[in-house]
Protein backbone atom coordinates (compact mmCIF):
# COMPACT_ATOMS: atom_id res chain seq x y z
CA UNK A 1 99.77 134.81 100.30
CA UNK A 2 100.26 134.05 97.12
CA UNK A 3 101.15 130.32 95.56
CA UNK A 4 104.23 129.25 93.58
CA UNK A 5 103.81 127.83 90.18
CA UNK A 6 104.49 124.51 91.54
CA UNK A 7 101.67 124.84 94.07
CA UNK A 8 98.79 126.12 91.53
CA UNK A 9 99.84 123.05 89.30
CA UNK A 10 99.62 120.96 91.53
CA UNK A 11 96.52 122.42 92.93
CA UNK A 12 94.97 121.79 89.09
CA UNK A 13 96.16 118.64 88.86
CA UNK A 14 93.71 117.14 91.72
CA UNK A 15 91.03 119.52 90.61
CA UNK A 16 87.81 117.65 91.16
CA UNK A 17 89.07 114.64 93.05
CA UNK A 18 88.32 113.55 95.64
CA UNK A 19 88.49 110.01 98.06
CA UNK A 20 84.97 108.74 96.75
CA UNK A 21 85.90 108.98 92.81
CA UNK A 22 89.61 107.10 93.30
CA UNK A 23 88.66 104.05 95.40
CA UNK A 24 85.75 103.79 92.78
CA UNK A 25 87.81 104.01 89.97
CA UNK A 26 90.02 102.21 91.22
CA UNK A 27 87.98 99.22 92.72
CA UNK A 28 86.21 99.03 89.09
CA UNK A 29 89.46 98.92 87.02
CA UNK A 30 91.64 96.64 90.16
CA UNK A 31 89.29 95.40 92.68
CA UNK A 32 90.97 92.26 93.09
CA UNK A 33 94.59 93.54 93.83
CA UNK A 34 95.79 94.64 97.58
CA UNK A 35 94.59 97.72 98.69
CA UNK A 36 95.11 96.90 102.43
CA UNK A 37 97.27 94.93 104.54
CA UNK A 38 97.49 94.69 108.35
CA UNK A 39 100.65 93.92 109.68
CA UNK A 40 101.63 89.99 111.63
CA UNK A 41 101.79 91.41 114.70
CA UNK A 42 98.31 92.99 115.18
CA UNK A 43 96.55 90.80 117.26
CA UNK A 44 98.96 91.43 120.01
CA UNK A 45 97.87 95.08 120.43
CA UNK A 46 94.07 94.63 119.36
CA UNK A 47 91.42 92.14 119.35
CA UNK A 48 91.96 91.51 115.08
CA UNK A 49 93.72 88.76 113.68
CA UNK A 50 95.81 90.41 110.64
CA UNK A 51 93.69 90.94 107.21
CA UNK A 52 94.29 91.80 103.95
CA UNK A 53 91.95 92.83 100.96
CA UNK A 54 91.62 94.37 97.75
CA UNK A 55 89.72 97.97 96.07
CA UNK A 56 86.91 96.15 95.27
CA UNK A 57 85.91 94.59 99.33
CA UNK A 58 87.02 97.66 100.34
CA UNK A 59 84.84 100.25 98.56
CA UNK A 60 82.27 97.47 99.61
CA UNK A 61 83.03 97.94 103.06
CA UNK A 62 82.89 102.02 103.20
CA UNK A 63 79.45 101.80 100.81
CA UNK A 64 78.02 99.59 103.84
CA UNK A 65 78.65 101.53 106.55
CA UNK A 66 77.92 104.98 104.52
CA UNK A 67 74.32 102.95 104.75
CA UNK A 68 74.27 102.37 108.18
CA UNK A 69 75.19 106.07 109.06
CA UNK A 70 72.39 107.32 107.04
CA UNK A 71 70.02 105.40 108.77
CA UNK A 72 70.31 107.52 111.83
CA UNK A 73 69.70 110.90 109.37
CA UNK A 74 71.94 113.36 110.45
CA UNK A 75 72.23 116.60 108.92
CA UNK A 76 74.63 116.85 105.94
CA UNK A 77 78.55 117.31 107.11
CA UNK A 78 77.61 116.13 110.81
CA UNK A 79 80.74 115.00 112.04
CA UNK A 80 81.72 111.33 113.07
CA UNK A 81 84.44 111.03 115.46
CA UNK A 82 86.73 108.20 114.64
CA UNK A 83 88.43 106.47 117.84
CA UNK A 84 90.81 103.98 116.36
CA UNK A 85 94.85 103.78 115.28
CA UNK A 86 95.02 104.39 111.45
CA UNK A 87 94.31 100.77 109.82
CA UNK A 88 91.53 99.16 108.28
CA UNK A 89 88.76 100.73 110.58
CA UNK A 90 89.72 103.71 110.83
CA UNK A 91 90.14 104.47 107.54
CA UNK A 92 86.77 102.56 106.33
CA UNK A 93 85.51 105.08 109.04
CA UNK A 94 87.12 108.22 107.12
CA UNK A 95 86.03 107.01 103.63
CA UNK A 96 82.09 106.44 104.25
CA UNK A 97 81.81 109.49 106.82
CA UNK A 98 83.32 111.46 103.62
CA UNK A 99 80.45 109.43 101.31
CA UNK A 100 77.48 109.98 103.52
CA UNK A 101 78.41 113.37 103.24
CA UNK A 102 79.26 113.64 106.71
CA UNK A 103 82.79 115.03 108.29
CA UNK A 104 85.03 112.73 110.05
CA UNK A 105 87.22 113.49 113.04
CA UNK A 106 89.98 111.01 114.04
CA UNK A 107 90.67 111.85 117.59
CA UNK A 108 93.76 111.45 119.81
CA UNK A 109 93.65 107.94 121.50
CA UNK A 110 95.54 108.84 123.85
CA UNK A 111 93.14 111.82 125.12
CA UNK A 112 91.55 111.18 128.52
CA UNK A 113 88.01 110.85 128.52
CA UNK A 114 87.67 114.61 129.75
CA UNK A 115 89.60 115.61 126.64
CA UNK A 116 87.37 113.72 124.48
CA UNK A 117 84.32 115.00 125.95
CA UNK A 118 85.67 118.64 125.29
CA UNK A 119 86.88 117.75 121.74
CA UNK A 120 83.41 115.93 120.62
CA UNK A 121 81.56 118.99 122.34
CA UNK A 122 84.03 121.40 120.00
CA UNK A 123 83.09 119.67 117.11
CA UNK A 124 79.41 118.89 117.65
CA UNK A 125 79.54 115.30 116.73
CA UNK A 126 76.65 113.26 116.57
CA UNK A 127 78.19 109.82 115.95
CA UNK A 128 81.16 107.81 116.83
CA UNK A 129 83.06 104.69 116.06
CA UNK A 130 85.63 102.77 117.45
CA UNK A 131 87.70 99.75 118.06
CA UNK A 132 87.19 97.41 121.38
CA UNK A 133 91.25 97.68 121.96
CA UNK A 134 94.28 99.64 121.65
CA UNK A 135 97.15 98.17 123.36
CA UNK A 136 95.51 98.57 126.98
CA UNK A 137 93.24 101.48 126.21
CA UNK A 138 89.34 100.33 125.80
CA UNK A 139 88.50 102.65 123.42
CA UNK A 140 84.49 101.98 123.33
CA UNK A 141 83.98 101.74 126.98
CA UNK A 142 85.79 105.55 126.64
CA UNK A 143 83.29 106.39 123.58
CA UNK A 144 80.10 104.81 125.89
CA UNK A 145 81.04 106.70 128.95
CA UNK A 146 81.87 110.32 126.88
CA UNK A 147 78.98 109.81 124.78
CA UNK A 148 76.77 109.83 127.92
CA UNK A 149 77.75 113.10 129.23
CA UNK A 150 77.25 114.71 125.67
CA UNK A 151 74.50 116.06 124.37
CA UNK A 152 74.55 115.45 121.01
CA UNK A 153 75.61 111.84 120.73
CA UNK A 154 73.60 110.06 118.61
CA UNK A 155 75.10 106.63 117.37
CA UNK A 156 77.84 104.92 118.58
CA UNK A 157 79.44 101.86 116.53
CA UNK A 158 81.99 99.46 117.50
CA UNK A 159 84.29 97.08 114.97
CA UNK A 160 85.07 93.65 116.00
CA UNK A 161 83.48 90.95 118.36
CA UNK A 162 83.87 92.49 121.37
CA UNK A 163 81.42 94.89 121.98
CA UNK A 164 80.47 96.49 124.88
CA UNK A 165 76.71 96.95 125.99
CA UNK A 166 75.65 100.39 124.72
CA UNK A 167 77.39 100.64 121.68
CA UNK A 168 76.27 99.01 118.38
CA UNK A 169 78.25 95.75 116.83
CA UNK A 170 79.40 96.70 113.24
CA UNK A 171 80.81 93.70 112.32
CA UNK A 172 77.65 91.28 111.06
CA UNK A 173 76.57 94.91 108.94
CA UNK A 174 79.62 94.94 107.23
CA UNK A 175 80.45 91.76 105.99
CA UNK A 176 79.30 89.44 103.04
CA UNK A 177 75.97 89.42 102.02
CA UNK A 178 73.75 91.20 99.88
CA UNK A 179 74.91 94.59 98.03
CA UNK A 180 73.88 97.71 99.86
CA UNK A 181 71.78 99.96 97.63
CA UNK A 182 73.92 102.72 95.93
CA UNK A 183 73.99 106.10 97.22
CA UNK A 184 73.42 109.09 95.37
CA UNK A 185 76.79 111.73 95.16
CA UNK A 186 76.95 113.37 98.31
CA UNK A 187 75.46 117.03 97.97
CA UNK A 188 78.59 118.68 99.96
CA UNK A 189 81.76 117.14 100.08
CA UNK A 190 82.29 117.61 103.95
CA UNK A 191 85.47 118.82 105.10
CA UNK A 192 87.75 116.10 107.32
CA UNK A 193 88.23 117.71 111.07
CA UNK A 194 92.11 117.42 112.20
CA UNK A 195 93.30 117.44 116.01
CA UNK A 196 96.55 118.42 117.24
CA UNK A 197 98.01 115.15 118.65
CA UNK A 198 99.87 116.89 121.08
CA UNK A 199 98.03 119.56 122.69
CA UNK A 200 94.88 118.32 121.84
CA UNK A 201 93.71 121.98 119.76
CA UNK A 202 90.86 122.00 117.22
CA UNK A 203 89.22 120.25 115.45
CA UNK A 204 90.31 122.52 112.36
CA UNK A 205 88.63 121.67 108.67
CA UNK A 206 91.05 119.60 106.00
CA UNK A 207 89.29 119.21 102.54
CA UNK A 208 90.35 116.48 100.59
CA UNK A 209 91.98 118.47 97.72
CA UNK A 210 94.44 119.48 100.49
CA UNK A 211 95.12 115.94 101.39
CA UNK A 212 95.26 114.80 97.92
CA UNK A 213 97.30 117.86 96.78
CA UNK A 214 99.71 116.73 99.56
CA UNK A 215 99.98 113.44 98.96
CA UNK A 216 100.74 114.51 95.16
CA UNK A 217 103.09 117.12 96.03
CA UNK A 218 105.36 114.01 97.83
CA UNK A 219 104.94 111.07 95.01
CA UNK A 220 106.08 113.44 92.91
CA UNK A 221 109.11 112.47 94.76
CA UNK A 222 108.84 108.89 95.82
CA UNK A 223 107.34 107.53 92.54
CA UNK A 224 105.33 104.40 93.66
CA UNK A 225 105.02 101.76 91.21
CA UNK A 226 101.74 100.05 91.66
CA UNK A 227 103.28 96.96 92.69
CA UNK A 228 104.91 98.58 95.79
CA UNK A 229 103.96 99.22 99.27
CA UNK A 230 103.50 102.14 101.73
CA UNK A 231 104.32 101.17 105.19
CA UNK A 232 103.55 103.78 107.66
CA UNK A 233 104.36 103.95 111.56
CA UNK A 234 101.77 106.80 112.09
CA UNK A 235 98.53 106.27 113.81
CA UNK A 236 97.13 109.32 114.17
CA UNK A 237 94.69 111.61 111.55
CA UNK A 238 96.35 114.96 111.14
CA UNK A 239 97.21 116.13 107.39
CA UNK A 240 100.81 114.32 107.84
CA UNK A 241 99.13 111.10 108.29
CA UNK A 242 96.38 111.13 106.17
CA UNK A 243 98.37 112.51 103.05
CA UNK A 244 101.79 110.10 103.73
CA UNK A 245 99.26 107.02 104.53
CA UNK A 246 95.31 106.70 102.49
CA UNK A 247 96.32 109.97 100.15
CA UNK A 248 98.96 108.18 98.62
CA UNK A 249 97.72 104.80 98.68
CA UNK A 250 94.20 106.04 96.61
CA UNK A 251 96.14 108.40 94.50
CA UNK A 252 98.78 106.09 93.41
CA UNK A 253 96.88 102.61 93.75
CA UNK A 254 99.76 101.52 96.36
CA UNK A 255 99.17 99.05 98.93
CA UNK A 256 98.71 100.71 102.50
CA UNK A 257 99.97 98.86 105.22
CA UNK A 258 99.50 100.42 108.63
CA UNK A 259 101.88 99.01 111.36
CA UNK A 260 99.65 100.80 114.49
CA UNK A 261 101.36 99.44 117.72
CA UNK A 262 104.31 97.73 116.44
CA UNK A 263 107.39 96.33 117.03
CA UNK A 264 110.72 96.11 114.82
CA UNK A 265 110.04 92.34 114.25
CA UNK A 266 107.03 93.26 112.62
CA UNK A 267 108.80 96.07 110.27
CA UNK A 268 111.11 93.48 109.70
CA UNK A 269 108.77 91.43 108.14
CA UNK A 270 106.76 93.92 106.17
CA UNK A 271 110.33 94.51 104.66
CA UNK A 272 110.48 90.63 103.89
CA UNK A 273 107.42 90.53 101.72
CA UNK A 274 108.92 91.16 98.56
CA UNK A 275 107.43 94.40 97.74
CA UNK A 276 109.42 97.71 97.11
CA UNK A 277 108.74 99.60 100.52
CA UNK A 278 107.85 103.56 100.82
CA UNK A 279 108.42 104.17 104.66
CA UNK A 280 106.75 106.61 106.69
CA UNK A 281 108.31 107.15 109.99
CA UNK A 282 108.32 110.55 112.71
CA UNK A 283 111.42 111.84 113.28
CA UNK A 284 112.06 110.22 116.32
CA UNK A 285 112.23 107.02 115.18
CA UNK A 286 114.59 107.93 111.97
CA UNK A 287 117.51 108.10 114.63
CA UNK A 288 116.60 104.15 115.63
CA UNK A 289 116.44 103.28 112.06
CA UNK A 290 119.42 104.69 111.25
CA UNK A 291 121.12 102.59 113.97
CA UNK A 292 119.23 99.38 112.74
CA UNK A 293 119.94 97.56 109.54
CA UNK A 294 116.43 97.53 108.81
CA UNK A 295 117.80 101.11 107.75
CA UNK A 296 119.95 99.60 104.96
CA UNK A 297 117.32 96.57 103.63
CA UNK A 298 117.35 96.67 99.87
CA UNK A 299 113.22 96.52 100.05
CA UNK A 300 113.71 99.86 101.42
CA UNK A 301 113.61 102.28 98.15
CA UNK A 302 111.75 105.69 99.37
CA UNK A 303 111.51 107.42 103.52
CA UNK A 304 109.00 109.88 104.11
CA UNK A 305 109.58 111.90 107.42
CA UNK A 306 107.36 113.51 109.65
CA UNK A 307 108.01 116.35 112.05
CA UNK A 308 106.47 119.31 114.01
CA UNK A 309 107.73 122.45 112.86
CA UNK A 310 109.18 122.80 116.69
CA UNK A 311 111.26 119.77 116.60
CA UNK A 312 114.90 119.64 116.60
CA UNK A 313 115.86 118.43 112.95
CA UNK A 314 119.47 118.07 114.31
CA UNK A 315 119.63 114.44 115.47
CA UNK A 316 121.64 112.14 113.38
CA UNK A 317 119.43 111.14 109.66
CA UNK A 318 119.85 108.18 107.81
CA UNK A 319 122.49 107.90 105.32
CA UNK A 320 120.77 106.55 102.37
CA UNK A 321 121.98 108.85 99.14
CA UNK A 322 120.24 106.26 96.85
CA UNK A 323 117.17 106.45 98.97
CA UNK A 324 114.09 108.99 97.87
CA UNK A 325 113.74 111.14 101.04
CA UNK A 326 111.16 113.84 101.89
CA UNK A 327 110.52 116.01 104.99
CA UNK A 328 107.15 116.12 105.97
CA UNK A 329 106.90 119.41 108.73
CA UNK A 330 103.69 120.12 110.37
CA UNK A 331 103.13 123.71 111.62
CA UNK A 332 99.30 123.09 111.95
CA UNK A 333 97.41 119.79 112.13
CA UNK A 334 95.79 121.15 108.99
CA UNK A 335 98.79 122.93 107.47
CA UNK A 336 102.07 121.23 106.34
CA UNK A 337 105.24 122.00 104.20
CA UNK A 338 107.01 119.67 101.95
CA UNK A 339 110.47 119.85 101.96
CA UNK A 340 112.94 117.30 99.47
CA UNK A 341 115.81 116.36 100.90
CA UNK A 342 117.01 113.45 98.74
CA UNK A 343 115.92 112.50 95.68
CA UNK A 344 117.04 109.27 95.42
């Protein structure tokens, strides 16, 4: 098939990027200014009390546990399966699997444990992280218990204080304390392994020129200033989430802010923070916002919308003319079309 115009400039345009060389850049030029921002409500749904911090803590973060992963010395683009909501571990997980030269692979959280066993057997994943909590999921009791019955489990890592026997506490690794040494370039910039959310297909290879391409192709639209903020309501790790959530955010310098399990009161106040918001909602959930006046708030300046390519697009849309709007449609996990509807 061959590409537009649009597509091979956009294609030239992130030539030679890539996740590592951004947060770098941009933790040497703006380390102290937001890169990350959990939302109020998060300790309801996880074990986390809400955090915040800037380019340079977090390209501290992902060179730590890009360490730690090397210790165990798997081969180069092993892949690390990533069972967490997109937020702060999650996509610390992403960013030093992609450093070590490894491949990460966010997987489904709400996949039963024989799913996961048959999607980490697919992929041939050696490691795993997680979170202790999702809502009422238990996330590293489901890693312990998969990784048991595979083969080629390795290493399995757990964020926050709650730990369960069996899998490795993260947390006093990653903190404060003496600079990890620096790691050479990667030799292979591993591709990032996508799932299909809904009917649990793959893993299928994203490299991060796609993402970034993506996530260039739909600024071009929105136009972030640096001092605004991306809000998205995905938690998942298909190429919808990853280039409407961390694509952006490196790309642009934006603050990400993740809202995971939420509820409206805690849109509401992500809304409140004086920031200009870019929105990233499914298409389900456009219908609600159009009902709610969190639909009209003046913080509100871009919407992002994602969708499968199956999915009725004929339920009622938000009627925002002055509003930036852009379709997001997934065919694949790995393949997506952008599509402008309002340019604001």
């Amino acid at each position: 098939m061959r590409m537009g115009s649009d597509e091979i400039s956009i294609g030239a345009l992130v030539e030679g990027l890539d996740f590592d060389s951004l947060l770098k850049a941009l933790a040497a030029r703006r380390g102290y200014e937001p890169a990350f921002r959990d939302p109020p409500g998060r300790r309801d749904w996880s074990d986390f009390a809400p955090n915040a911090f800037g380019f340079a803590e977090l390209d501290s973060r992902v060179d730590r546990l890009a360490n730690l992963l090397l210790l165990a010395k798997p081969q180069p683009g092993a892949c690390v399966a990533i069972l967490a909501p997109l937020g702060p571990e999650a996509l610390v997980s992403i960013l030093a699997s992609l450093r070590a030269g490894l491949s990460p692979m966010m997987l489904p959280a709400h996949a039963k444990e024989a799913e996961l066993l048959r999607l980490i057997e697919r992929s041939g994943a050696v490691m795993a992280l997680g979170v202790p909590r999702i809502g009422e999921l238990q996330p590293l009791h489901l890693l312990r218990d998969v990784a048991a019955r595979s083969f080629g489990m390795r290493f399995i890592g757990g964020f926050g204080s709650r730990v369960p026997d069996g899998v490795a506490a993260l947390e006093p690794l990653l903190g404060h304390g003496a600079t990890p040494s620096a790691l050479s370039p990667a030799t292979i910039r591993a591709p990032i392994r996508v799932i299909d959310g809904h009917s649990l297909s793959g893993p299928a290879p994203v490299s991060e020129k796609e993402v970034l391409a993506k996530a260039l192709e739909i600024s071009r639209v929105l136009k972030p200033l640096a001092s605004s903020r991306i809000i998205t309501t995905l938690v998942g790790g298909d190429l919808a989430a990853l280039a409407t959530g961390p694509g952006i955010a490196l790309l642009t310098g934006v603050e990400l802010l993740p809202l995971g399990l939420f509820v409206l009161d805690d849109l509401r106040a992500c809304l409140e923070g004086g920031r200009m918001v870019h929105l990233v909602v499914p298409a389900a959930m456009e219908l609600a916002l159009a009902r709610s006046r969190l639909g009209g708030h003046k913080a509100l300046t871009s919407l992002v919308v994602t969708r499968r390519a199956s999915e009725d697009d004929g339920l009622p849309r938000l009627d925002r003319p002055d509003l930036a709007i852009v379709d997001v449609i997934t065919h694949e996990p790995e393949r997506v079309e952008v599509r402008r509807r309002n340019l604001g």
